[in-house]
N, C-alpha and C. Protein backbone atom coordinates (compact mmCIF):
# COMPACT_ATOMS: atom_id res chain seq x y z
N UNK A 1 -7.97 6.16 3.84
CA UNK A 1 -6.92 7.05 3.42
C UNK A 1 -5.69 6.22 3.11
N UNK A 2 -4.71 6.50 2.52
CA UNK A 2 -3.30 6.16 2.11
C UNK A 2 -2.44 6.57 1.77
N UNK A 3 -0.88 6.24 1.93
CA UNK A 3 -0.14 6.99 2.31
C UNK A 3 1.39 6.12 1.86
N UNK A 4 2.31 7.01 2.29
CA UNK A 4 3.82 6.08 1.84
C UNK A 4 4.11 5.89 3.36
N UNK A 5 4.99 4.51 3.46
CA UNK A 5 5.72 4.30 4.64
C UNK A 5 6.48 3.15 4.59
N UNK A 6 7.85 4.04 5.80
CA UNK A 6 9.02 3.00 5.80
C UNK A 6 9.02 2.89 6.84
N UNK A 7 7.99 2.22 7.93
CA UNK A 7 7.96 2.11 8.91
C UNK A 7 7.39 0.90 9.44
N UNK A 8 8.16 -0.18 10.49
CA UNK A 8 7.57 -0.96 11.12
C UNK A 8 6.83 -0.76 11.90
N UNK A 9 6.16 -2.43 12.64
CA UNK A 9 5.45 -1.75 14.05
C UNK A 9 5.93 -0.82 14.65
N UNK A 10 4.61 0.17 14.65
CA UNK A 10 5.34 1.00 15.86
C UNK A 10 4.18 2.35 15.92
N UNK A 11 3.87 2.59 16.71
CA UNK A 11 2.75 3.56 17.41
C UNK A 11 1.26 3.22 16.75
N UNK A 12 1.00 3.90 15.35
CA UNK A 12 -0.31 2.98 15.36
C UNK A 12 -0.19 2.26 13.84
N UNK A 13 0.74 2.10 13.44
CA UNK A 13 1.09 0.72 12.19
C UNK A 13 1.25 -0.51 13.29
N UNK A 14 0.44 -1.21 12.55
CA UNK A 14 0.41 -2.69 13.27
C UNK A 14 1.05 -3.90 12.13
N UNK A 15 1.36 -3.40 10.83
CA UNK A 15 2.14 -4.34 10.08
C UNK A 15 3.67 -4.57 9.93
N UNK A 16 4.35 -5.07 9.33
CA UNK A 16 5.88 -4.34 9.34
C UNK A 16 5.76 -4.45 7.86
N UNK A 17 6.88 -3.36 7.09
CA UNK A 17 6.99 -2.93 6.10
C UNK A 17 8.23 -4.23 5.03
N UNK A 18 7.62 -4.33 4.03
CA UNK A 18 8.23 -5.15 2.92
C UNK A 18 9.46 -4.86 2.47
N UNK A 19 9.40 -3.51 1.86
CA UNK A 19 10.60 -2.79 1.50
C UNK A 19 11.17 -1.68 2.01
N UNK A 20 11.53 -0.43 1.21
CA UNK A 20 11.82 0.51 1.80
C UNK A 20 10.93 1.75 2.12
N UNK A 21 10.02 1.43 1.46
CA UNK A 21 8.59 2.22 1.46
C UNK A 21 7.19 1.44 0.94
N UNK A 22 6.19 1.43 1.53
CA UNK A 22 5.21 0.96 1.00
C UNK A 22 4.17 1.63 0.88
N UNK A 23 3.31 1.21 -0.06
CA UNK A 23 1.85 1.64 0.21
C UNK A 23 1.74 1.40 1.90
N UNK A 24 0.41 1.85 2.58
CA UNK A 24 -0.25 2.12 3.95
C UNK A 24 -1.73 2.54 3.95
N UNK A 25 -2.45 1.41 3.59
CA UNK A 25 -3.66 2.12 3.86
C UNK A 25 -4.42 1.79 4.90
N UNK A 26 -5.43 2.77 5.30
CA UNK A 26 -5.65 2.61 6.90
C UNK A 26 -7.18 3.31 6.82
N UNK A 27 -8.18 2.43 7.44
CA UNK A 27 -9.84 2.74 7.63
C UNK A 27 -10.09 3.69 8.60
N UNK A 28 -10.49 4.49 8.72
CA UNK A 28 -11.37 5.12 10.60
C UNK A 28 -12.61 5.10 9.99
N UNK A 29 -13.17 5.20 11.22
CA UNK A 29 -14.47 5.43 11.40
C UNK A 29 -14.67 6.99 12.09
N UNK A 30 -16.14 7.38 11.87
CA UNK A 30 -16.00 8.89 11.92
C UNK A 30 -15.34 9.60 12.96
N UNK A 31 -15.24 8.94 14.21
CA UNK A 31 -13.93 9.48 15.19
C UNK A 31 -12.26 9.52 15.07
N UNK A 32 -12.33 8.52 13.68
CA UNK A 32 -10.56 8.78 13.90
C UNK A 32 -10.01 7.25 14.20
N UNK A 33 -11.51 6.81 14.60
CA UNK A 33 -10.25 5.58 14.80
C UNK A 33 -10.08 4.52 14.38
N UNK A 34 -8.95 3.93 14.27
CA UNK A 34 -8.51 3.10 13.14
C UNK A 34 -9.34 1.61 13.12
N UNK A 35 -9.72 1.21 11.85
CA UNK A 35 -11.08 -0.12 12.14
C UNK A 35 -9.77 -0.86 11.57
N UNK A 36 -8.76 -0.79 10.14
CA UNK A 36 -8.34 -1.48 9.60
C UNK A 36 -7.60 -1.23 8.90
N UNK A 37 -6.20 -1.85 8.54
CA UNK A 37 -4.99 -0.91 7.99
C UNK A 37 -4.03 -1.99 7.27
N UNK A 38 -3.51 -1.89 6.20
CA UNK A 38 -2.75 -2.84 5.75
C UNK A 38 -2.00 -2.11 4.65
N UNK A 39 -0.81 -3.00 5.09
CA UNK A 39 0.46 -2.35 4.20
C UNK A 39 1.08 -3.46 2.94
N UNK A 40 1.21 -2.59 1.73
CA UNK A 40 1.34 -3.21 0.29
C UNK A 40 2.59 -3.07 -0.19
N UNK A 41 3.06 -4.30 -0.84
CA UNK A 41 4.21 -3.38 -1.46
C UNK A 41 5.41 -4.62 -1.88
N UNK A 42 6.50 -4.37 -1.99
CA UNK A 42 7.27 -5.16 -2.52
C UNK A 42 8.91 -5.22 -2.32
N UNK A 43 9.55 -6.10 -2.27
CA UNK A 43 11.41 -5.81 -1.62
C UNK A 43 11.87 -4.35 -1.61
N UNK A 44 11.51 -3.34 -2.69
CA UNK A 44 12.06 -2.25 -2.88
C UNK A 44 11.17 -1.11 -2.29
N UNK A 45 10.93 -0.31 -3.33
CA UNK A 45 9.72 0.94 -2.61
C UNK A 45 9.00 0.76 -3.41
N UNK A 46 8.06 1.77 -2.63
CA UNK A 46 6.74 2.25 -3.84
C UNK A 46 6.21 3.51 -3.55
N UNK A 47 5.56 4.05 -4.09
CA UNK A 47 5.26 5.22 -3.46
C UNK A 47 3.46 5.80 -4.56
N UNK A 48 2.99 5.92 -2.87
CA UNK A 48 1.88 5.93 -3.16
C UNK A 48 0.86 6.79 -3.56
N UNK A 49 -0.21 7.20 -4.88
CA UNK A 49 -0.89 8.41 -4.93
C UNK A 49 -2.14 8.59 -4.71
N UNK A 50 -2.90 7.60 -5.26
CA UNK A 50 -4.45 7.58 -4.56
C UNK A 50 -4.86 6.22 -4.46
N UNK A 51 -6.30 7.19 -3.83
CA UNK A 51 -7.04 4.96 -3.70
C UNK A 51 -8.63 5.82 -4.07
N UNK A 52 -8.90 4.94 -4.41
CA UNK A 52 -10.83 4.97 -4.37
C UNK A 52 -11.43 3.97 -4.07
N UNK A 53 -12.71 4.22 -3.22
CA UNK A 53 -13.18 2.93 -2.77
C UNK A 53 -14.45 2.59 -4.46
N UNK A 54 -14.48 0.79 -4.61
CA UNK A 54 -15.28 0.61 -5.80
C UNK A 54 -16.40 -0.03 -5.04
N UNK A 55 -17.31 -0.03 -6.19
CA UNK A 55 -18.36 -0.69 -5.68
C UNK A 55 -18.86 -2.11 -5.43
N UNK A 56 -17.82 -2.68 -5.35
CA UNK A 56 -17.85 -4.23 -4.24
C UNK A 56 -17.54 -3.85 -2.91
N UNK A 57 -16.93 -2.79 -2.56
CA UNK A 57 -16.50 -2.08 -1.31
C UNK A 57 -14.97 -2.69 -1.14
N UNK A 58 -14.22 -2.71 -2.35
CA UNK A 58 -12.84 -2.78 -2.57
C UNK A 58 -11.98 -1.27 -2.39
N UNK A 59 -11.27 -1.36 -2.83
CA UNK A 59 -10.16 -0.49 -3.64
C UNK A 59 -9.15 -0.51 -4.49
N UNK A 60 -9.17 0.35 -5.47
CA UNK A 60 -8.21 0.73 -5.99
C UNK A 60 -7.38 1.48 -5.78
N UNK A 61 -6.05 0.87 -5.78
CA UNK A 61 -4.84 2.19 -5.80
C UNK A 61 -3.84 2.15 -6.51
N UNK A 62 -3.56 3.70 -7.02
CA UNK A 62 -3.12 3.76 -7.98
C UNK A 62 -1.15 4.34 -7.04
N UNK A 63 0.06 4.25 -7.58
CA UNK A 63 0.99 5.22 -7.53
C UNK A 63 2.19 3.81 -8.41
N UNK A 64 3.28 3.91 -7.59
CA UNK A 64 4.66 3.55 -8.61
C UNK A 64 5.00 2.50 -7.71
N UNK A 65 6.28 1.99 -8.66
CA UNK A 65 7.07 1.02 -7.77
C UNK A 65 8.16 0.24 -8.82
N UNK A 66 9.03 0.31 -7.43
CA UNK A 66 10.41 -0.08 -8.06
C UNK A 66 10.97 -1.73 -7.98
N UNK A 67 9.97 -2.18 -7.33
CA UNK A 67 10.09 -3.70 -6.60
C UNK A 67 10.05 -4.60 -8.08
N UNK A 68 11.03 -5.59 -8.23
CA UNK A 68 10.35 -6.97 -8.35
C UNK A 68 9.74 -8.06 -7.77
N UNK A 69 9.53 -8.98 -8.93
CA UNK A 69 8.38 -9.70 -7.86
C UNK A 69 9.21 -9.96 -6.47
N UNK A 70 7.99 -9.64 -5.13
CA UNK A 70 8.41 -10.01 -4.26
C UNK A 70 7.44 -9.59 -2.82
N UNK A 71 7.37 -10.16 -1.49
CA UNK A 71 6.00 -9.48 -1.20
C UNK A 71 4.41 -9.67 -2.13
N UNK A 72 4.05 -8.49 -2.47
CA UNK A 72 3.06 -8.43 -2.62
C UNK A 72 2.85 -7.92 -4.23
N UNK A 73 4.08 -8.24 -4.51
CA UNK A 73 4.18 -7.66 -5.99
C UNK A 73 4.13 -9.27 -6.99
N UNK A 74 3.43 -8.91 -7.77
CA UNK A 74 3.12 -10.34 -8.35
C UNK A 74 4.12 -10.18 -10.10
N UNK A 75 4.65 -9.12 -10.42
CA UNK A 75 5.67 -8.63 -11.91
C UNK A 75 6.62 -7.82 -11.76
N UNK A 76 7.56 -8.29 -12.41
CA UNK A 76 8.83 -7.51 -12.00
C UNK A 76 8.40 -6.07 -12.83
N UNK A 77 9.70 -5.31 -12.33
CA UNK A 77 9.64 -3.96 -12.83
C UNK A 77 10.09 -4.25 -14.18
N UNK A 78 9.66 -3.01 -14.57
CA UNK A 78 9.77 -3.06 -16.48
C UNK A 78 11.20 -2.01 -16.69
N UNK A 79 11.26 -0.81 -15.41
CA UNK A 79 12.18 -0.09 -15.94
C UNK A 79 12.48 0.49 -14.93
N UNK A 80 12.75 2.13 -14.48
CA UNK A 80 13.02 2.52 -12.88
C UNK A 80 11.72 2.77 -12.23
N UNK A 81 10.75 3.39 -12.79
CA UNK A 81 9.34 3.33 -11.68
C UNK A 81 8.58 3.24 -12.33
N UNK A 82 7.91 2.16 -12.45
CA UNK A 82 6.99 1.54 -13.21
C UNK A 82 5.61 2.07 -11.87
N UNK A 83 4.45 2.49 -13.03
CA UNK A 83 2.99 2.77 -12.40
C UNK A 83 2.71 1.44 -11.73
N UNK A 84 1.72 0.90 -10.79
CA UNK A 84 1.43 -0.10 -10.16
C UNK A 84 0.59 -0.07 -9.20
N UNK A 85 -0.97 -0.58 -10.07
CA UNK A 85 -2.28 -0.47 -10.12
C UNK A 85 -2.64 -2.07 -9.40
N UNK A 86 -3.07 -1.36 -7.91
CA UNK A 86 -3.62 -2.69 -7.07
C UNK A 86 -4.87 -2.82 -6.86
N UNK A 87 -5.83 -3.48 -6.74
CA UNK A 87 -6.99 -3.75 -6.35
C UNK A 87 -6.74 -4.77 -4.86
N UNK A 88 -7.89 -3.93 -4.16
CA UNK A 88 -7.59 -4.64 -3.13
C UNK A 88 -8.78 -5.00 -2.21
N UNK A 89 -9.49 -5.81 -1.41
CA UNK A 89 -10.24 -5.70 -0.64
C UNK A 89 -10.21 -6.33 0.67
N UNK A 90 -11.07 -5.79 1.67
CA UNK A 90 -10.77 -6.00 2.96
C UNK A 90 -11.77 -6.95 3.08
């Protein structure tokens, strides 16, 4: 699942946050509980809309972002919220 957050460590985020919001994505297993979680993103915000898992057992996720390069952002912004399409795998 995934999600927006401006949140450091703290209850069950185990990363600290880049900017002012980041991507958050986070694994369970069929009880709920968390296998694996990592947070994306860049000096500014981003804000996040979906993910799909692909068939290397990656992901894609798709939502916005206002960051230049910085963190985990590899291109500056083009304008105020530029789309910003990550592939990612665990």
């Amino acid at each position: 699942m995934g999600g927006r957050s401006n949140s450091n460590i703290s209850g069950n985020k185990t990363e600290i946050n880049l900017g002012a919001y980041d991507y958050w994505i986070v694994k369970t297993d069929s009880i709920g509980s968390i296998q694996w979680q990592n947070t994306i993103g860049g000096g500014l915000s981003e804000a996040f809309n979906s993910i799909q898992q692909t068939k290397d057992g990656g992901y894609i996720l798709g939502g916005y972002s206002l960051s230049n390069v910085s963190g985990d952002k590899a291109e500056n912004s083009n304008s105020n919220w530029d789309y910003w399409i990550v592939k990612w795998i665990h």
